[in-house]
N, C-alpha and C. Protein backbone atom coordinates (compact mmCIF):
# COMPACT_ATOMS: atom_id res chain seq x y z
N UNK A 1 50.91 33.88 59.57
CA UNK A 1 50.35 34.97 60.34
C UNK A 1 50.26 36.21 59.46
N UNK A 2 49.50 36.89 59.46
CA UNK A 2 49.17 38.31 59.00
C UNK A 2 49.52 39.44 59.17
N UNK A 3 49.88 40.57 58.51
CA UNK A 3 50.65 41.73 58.93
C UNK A 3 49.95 42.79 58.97
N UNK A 4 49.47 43.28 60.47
CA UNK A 4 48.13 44.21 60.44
C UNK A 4 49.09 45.75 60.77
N UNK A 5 48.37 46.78 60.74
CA UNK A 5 48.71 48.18 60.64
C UNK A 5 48.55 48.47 62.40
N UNK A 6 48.86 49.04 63.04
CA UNK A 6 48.71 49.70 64.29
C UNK A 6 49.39 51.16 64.22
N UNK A 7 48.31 51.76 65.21
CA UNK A 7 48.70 52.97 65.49
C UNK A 7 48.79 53.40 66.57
N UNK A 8 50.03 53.54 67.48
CA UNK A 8 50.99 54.03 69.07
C UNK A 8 49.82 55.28 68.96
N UNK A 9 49.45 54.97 70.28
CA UNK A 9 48.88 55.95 70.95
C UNK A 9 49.76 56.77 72.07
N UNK A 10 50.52 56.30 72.47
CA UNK A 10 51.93 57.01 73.32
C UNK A 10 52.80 57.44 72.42
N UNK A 11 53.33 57.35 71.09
CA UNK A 11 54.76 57.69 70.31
C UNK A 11 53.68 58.84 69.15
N UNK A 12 52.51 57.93 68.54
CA UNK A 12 52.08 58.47 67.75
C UNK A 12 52.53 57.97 66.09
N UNK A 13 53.31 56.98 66.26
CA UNK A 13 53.75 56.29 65.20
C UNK A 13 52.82 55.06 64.78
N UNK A 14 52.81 55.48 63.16
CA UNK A 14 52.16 53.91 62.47
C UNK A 14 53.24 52.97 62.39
N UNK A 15 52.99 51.50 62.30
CA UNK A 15 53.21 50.02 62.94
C UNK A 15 52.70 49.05 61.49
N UNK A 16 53.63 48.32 60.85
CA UNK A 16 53.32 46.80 60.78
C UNK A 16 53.74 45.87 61.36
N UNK A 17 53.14 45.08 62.05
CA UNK A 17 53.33 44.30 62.86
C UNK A 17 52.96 42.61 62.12
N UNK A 18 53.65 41.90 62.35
CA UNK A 18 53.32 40.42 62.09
C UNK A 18 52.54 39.35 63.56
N UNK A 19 51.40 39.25 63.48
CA UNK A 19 50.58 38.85 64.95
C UNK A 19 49.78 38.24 64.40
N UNK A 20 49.47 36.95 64.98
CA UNK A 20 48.33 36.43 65.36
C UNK A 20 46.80 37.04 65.19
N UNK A 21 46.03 36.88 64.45
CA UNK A 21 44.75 38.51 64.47
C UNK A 21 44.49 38.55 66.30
N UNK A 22 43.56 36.85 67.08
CA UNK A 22 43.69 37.38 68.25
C UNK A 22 44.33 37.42 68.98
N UNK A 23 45.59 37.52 69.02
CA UNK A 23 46.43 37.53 70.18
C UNK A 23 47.15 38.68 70.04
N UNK A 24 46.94 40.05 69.57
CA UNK A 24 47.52 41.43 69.12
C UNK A 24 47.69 42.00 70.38
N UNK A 25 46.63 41.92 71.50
CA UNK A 25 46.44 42.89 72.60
C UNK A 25 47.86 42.50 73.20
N UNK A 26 48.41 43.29 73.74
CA UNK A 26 50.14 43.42 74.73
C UNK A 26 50.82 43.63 73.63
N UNK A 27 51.06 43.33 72.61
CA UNK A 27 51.79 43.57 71.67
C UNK A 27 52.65 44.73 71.70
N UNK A 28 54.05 44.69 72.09
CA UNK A 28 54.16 46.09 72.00
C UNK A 28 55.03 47.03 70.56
N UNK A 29 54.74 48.08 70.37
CA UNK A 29 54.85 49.22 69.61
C UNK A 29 56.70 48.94 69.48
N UNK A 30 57.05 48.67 68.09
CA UNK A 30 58.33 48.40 67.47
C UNK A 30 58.85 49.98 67.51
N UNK A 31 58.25 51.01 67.93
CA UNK A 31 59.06 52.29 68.25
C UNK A 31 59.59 52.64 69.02
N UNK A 32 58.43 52.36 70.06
CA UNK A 32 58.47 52.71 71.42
C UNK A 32 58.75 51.69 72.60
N UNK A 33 58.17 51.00 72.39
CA UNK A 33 57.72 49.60 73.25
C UNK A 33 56.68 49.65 73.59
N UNK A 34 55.51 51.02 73.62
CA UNK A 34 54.41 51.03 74.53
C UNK A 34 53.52 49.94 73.66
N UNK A 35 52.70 49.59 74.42
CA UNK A 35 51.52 48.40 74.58
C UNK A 35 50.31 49.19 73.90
N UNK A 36 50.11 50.19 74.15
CA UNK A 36 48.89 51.24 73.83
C UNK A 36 48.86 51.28 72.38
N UNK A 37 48.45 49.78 71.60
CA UNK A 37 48.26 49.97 70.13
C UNK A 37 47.24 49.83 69.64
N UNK A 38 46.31 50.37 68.52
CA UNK A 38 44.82 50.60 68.43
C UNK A 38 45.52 49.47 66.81
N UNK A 39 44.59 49.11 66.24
CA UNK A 39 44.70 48.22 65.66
C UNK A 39 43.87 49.07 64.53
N UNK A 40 44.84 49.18 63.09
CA UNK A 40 44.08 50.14 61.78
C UNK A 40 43.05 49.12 60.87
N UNK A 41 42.38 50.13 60.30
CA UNK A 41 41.59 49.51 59.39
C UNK A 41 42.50 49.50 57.93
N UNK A 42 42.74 48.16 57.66
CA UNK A 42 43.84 48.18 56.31
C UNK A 42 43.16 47.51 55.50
N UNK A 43 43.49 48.13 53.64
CA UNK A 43 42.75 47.71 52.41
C UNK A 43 44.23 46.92 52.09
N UNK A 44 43.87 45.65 50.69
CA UNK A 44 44.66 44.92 50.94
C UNK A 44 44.50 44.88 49.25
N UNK A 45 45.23 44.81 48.07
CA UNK A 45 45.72 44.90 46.61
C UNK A 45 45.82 43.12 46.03
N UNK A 46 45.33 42.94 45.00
CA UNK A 46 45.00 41.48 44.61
C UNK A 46 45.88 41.94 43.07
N UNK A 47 46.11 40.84 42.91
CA UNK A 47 46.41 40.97 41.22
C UNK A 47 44.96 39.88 40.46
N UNK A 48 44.74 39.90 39.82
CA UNK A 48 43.46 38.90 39.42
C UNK A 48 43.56 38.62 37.79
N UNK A 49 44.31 39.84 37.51
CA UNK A 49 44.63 39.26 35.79
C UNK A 49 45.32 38.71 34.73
N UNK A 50 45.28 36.94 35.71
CA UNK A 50 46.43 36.03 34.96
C UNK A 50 48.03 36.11 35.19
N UNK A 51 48.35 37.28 35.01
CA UNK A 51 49.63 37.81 35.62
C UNK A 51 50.89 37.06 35.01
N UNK A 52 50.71 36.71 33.52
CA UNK A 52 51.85 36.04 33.09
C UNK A 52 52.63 37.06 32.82
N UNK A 53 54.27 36.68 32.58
CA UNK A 53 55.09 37.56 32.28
C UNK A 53 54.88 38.17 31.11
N UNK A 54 55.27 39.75 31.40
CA UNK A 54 54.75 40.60 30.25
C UNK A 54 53.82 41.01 29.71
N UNK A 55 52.54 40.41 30.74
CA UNK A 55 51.38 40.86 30.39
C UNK A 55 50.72 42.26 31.41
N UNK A 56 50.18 43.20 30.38
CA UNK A 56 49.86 44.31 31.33
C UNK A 56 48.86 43.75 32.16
N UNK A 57 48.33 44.00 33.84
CA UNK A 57 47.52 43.80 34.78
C UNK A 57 46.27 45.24 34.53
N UNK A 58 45.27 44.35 34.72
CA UNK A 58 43.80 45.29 34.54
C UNK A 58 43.82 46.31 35.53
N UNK A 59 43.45 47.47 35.17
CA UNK A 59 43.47 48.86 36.24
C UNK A 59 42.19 49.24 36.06
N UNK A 60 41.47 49.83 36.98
CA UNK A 60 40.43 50.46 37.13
C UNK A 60 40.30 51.84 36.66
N UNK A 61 41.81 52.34 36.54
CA UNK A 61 41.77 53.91 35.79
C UNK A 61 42.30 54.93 37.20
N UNK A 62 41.88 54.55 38.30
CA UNK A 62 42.07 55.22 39.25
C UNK A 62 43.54 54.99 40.12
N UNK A 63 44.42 55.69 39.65
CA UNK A 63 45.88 55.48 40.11
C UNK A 63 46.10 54.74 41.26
N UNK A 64 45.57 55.18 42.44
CA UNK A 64 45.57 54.64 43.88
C UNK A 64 44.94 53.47 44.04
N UNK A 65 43.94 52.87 43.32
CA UNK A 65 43.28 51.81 43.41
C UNK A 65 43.79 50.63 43.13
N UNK A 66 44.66 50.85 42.27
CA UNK A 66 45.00 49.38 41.36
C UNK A 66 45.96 48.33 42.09
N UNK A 67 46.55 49.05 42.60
CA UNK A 67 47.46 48.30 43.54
C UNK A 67 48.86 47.90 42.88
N UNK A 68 48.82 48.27 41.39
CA UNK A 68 50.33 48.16 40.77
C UNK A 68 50.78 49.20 40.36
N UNK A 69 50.16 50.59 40.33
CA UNK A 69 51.05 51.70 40.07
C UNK A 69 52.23 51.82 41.49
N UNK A 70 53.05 52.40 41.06
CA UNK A 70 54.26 52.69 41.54
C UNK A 70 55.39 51.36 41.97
N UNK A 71 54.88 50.48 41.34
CA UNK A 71 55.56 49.11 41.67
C UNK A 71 56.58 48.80 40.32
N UNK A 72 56.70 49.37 39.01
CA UNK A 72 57.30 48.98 37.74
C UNK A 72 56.82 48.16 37.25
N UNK A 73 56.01 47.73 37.56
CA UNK A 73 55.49 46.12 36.56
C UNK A 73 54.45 47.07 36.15
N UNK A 74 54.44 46.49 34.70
CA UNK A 74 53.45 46.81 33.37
C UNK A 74 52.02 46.75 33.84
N UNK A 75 51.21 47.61 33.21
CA UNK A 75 49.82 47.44 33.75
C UNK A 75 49.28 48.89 32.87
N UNK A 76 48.17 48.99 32.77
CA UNK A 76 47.33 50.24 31.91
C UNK A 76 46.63 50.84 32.85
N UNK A 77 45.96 51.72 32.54
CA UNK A 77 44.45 52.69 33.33
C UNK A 77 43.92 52.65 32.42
């Protein structure tokens, strides 16, 4: 199962949740309990470059993009 983002419309708190994609609706809010959860639009980080040990991972240059800055594993911009 997949771990989608929600956002409490009663608490106002963001949510990962582990659900089913269709069976999300009732689901309730791990803050609050409320049910009233809108379901986020989430981007999702790949590694794609071989990824043997010790080898730096390909970056696009753009810090936020790469999906391995702030993680410690080796990688360039």
């Amino acid at each position: 199962m997949p771990i989608y983002e929600f956002h409490c419309e009663k608490c106002g708190k963001d949510s990962e949740v582990l659900v089913r994609s269709s069976d999300w609706k009732g689901t309730p809010c791990p803050k609050c309990g409320s049910t009233r959860l809108e379901k986020k639009f989430s981007t999702f980080a790949a590694n794609m470059a071989g990824g043997g040990a010790g080898e730096a991972a390909s970056c696009s240059g753009v810090p936020s993009s790469c999906g391995m800055c702030g993680t410690g594993k080796p990688h360039s911009h």
